[in-house]
PDB file of N, CA and C in Angstrom:
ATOM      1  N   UNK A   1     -21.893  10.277 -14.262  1.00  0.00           N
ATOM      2  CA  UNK A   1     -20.903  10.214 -13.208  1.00  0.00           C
ATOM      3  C   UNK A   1     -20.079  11.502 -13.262  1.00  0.00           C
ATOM      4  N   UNK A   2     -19.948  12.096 -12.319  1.00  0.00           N
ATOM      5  CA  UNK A   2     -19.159  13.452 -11.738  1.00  0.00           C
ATOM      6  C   UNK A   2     -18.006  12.976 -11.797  1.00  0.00           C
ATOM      7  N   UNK A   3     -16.523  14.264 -11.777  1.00  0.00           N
ATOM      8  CA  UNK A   3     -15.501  13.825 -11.629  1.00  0.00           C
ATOM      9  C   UNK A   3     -15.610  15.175 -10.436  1.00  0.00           C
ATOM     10  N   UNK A   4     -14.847  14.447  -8.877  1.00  0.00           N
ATOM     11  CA  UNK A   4     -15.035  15.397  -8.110  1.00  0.00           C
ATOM     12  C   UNK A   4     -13.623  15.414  -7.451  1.00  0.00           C
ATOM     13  N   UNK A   5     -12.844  16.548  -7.322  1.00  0.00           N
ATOM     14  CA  UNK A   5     -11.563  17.080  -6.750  1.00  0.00           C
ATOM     15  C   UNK A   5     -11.632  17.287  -5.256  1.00  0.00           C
ATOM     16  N   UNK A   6     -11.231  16.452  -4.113  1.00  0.00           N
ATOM     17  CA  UNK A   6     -10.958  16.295  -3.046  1.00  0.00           C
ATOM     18  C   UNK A   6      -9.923  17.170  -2.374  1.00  0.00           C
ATOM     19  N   UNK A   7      -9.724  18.269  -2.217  1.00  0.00           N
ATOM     20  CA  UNK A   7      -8.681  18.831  -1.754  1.00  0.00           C
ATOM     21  C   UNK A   7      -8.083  18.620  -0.063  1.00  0.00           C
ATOM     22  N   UNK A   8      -6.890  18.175  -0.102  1.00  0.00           N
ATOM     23  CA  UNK A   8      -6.588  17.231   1.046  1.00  0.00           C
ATOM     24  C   UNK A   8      -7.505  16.182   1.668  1.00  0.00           C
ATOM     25  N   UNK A   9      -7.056  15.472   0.737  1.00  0.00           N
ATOM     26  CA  UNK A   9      -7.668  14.141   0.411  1.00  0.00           C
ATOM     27  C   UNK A   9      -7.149  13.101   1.468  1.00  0.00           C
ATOM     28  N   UNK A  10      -6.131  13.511   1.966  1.00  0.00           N
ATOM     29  CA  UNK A  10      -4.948  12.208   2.931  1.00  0.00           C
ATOM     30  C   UNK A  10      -5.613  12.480   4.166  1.00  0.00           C
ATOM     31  N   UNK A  11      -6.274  13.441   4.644  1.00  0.00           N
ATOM     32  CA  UNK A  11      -6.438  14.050   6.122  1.00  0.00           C
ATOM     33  C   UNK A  11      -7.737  13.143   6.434  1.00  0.00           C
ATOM     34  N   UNK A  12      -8.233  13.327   7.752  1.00  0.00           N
ATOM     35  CA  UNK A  12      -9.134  12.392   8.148  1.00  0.00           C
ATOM     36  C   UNK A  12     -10.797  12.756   7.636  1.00  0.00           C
ATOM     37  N   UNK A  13     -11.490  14.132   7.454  1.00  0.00           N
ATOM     38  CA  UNK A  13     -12.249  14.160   6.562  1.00  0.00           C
ATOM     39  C   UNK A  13     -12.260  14.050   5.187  1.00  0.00           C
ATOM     40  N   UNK A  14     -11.024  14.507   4.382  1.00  0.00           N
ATOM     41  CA  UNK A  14     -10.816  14.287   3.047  1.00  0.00           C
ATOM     42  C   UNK A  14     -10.785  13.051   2.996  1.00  0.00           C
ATOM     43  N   UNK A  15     -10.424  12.030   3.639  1.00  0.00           N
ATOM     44  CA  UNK A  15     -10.300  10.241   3.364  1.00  0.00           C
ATOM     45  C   UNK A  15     -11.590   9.830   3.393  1.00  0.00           C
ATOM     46  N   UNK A  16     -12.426  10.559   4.245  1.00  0.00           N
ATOM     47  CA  UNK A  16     -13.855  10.145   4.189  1.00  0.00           C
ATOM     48  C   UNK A  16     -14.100  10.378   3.174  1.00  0.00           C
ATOM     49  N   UNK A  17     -14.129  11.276   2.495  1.00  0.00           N
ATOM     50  CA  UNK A  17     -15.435  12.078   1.305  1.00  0.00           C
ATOM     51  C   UNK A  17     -14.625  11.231   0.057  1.00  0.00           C
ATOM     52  N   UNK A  18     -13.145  11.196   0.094  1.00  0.00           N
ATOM     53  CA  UNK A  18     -12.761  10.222  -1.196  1.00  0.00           C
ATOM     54  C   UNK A  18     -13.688   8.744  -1.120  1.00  0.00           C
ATOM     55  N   UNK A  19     -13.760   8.195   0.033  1.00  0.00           N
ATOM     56  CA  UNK A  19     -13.635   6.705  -0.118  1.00  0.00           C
ATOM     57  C   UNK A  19     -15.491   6.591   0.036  1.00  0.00           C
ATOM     58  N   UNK A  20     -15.983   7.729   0.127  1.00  0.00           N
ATOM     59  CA  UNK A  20     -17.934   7.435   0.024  1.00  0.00           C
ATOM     60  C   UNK A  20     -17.957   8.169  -1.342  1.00  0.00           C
ATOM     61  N   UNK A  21     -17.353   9.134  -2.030  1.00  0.00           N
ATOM     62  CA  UNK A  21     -17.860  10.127  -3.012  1.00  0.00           C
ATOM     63  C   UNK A  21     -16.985   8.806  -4.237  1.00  0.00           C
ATOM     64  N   UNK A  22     -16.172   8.237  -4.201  1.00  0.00           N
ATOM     65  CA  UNK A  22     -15.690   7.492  -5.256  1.00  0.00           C
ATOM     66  C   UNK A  22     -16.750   6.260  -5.504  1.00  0.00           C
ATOM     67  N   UNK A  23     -17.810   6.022  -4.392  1.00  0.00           N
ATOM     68  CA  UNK A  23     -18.457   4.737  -4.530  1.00  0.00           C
ATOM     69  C   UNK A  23     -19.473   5.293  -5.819  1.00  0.00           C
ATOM     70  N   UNK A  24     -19.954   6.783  -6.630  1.00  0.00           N
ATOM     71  CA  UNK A  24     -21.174   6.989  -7.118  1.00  0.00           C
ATOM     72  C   UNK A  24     -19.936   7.871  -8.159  1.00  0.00           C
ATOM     73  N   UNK A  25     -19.043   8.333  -8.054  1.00  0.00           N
ATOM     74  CA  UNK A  25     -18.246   9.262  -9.012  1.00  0.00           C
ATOM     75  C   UNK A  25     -16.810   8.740  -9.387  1.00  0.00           C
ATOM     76  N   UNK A  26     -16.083   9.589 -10.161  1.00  0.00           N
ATOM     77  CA  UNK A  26     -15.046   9.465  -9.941  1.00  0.00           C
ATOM     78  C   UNK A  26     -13.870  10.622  -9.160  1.00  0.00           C
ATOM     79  N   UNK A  27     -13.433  10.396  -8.342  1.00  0.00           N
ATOM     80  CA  UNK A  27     -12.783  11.576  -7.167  1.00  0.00           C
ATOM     81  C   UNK A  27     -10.828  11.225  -7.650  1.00  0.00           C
ATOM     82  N   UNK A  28     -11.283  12.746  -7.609  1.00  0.00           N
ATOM     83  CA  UNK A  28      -9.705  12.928  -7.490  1.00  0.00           C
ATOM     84  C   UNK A  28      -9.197  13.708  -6.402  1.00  0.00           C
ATOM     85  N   UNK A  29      -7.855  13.244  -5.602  1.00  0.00           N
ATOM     86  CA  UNK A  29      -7.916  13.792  -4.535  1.00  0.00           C
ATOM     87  C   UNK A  29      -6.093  14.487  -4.023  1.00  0.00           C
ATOM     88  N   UNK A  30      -6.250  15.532  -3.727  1.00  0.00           N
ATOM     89  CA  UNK A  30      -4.871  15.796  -3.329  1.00  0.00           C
ATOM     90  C   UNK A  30      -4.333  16.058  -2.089  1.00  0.00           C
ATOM     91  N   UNK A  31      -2.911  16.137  -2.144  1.00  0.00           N
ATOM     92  CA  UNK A  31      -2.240  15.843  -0.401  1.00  0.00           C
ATOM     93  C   UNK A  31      -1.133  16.876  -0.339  1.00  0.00           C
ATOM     94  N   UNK A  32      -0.490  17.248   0.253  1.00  0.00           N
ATOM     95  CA  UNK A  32       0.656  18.125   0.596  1.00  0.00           C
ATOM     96  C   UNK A  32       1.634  17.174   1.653  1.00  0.00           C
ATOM     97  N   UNK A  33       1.258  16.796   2.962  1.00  0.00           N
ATOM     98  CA  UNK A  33       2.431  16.508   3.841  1.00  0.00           C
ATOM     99  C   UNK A  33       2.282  14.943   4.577  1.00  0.00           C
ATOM    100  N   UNK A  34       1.072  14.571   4.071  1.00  0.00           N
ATOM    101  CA  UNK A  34      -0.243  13.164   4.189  1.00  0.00           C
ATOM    102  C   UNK A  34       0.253  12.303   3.122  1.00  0.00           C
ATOM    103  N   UNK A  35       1.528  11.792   2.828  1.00  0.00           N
ATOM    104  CA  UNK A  35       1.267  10.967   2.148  1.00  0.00           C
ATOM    105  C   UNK A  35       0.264   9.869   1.446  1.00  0.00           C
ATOM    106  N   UNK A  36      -0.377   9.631   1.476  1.00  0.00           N
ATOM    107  CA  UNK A  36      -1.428   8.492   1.528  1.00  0.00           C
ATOM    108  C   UNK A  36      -0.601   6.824   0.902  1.00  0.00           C
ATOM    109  N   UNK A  37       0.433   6.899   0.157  1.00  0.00           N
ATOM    110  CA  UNK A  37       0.569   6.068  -0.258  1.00  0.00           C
ATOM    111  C   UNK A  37       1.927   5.025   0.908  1.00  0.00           C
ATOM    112  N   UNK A  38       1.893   5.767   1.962  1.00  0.00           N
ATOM    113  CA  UNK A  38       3.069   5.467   2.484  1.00  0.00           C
ATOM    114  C   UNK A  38       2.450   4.939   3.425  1.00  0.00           C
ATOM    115  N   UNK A  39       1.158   5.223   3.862  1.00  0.00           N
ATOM    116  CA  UNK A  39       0.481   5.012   4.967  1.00  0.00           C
ATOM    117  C   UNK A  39      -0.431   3.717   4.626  1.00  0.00           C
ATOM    118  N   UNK A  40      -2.028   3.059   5.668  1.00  0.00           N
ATOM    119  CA  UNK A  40      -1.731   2.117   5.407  1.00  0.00           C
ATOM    120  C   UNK A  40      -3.544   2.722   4.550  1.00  0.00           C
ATOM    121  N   UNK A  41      -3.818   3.757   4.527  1.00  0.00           N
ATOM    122  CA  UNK A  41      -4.853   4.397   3.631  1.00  0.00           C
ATOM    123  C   UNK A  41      -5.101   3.475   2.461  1.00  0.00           C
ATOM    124  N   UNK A  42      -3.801   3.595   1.487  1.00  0.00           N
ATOM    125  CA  UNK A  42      -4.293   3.078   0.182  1.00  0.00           C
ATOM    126  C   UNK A  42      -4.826   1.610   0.509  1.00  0.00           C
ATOM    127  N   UNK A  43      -4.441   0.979   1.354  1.00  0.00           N
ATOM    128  CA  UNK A  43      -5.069  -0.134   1.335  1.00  0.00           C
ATOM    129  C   UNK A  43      -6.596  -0.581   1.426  1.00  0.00           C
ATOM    130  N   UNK A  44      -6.759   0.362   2.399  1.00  0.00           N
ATOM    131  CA  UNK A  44      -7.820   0.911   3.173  1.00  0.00           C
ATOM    132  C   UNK A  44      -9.226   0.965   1.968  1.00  0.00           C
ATOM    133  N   UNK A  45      -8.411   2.546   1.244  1.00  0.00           N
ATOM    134  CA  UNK A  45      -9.267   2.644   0.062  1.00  0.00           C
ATOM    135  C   UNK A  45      -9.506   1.284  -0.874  1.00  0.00           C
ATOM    136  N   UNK A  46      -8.278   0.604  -1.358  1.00  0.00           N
ATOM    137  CA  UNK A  46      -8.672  -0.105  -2.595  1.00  0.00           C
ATOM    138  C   UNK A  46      -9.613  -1.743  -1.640  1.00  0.00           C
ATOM    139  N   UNK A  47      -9.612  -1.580  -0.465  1.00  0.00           N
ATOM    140  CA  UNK A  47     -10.794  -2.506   0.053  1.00  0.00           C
ATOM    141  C   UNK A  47     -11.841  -1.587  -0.187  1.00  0.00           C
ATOM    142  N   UNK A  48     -12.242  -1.000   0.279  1.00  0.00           N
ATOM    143  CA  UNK A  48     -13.878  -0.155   0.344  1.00  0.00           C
ATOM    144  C   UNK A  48     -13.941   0.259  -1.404  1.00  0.00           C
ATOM    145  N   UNK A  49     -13.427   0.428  -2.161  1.00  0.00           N
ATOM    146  CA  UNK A  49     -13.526   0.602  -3.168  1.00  0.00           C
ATOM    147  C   UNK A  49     -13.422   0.051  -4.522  1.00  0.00           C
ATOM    148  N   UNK A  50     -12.074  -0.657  -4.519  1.00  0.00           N
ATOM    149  CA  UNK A  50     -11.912  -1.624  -5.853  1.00  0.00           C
ATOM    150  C   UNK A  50     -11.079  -1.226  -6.678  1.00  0.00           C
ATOM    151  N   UNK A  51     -10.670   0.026  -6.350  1.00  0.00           N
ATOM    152  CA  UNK A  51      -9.792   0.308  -7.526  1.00  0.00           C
ATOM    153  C   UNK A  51      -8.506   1.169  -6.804  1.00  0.00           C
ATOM    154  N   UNK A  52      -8.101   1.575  -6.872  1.00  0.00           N
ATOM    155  CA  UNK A  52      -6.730   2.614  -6.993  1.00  0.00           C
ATOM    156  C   UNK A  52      -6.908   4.214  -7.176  1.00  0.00           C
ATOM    157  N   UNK A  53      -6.909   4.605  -5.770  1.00  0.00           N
ATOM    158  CA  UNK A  53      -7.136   6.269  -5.472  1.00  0.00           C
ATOM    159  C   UNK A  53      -6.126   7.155  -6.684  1.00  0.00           C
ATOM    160  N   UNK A  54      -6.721   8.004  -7.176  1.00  0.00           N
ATOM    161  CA  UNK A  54      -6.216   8.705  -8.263  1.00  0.00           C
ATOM    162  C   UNK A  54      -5.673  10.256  -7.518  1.00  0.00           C
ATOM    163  N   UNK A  55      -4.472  10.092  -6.866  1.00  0.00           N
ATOM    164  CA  UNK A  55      -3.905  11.082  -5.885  1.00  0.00           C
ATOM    165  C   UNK A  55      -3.093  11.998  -6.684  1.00  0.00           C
ATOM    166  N   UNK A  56      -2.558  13.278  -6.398  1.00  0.00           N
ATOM    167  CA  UNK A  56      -1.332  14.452  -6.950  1.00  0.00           C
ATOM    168  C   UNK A  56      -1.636  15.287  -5.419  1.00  0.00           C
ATOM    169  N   UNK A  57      -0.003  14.988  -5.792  1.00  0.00           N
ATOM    170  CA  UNK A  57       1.072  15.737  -4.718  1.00  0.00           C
ATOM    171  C   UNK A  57       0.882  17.515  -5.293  1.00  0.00           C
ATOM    172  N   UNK A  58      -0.105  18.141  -3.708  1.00  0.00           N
ATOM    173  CA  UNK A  58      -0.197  19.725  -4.138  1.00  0.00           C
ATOM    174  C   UNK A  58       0.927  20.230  -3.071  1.00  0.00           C
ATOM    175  N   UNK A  59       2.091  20.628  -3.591  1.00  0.00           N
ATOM    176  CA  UNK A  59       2.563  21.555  -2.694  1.00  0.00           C
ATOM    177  C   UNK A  59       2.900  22.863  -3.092  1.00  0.00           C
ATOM    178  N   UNK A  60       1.870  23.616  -2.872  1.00  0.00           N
ATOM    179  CA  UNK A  60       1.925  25.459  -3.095  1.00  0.00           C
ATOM    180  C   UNK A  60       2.337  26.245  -2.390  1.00  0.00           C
ATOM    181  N   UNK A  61       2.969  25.832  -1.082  1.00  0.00           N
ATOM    182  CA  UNK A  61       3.211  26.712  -0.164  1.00  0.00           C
ATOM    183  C   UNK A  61       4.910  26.560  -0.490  1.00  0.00           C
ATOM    184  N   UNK A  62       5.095  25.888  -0.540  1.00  0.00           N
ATOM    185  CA  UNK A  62       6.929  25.531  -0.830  1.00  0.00           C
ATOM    186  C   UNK A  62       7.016  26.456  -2.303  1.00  0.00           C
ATOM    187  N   UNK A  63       6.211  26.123  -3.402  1.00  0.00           N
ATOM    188  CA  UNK A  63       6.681  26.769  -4.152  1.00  0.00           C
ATOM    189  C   UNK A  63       6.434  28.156  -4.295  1.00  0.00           C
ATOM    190  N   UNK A  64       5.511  29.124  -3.253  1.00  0.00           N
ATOM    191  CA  UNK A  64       5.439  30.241  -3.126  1.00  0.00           C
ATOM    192  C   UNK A  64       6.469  30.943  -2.259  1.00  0.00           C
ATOM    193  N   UNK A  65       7.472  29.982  -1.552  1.00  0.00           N
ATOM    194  CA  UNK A  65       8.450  30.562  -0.732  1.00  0.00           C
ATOM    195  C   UNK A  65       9.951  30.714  -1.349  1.00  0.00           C
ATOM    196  N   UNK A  66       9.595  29.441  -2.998  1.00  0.00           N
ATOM    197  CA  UNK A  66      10.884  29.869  -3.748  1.00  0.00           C
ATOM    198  C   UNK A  66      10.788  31.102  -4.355  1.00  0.00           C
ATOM    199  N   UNK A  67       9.883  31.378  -5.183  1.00  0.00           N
ATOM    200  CA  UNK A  67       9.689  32.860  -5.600  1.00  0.00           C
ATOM    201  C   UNK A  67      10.061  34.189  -5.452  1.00  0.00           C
TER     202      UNK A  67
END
């Protein structure tokens, strides 16, 4: 089993590739402005899946503008 990194994972193709690529691996997936957990996604996922999306908050653009 692969561990595979989803980058914007909340958006409408990244939600795809998490919730088919988690059925054979394990996916990790990240978001910037997509919450996923606020929305009604996680639910979404832990039906088609069984378990609990393994998400981190990427925000690089904010912290390249404190700099």
């Amino acid at each position: 089993m692969a561990t595979i990194v989803v980058i914007g994972a909340s958006g409408g193709i990244g939600r795809y590739l998490m919730m088919e690529l988690a059925k054979g691996h394990r996916t990790v997936g990240t978001f910037c402005n997509h919450n996923p957990v606020a929305s009604d996604w996680l639910s979404t996922y832990k039906e088609s899946v069984g378990t609990d999306p393994e998400m981190h908050h990427l925000d690089l653009v904010e912290d390249s503008l404190d700099a």
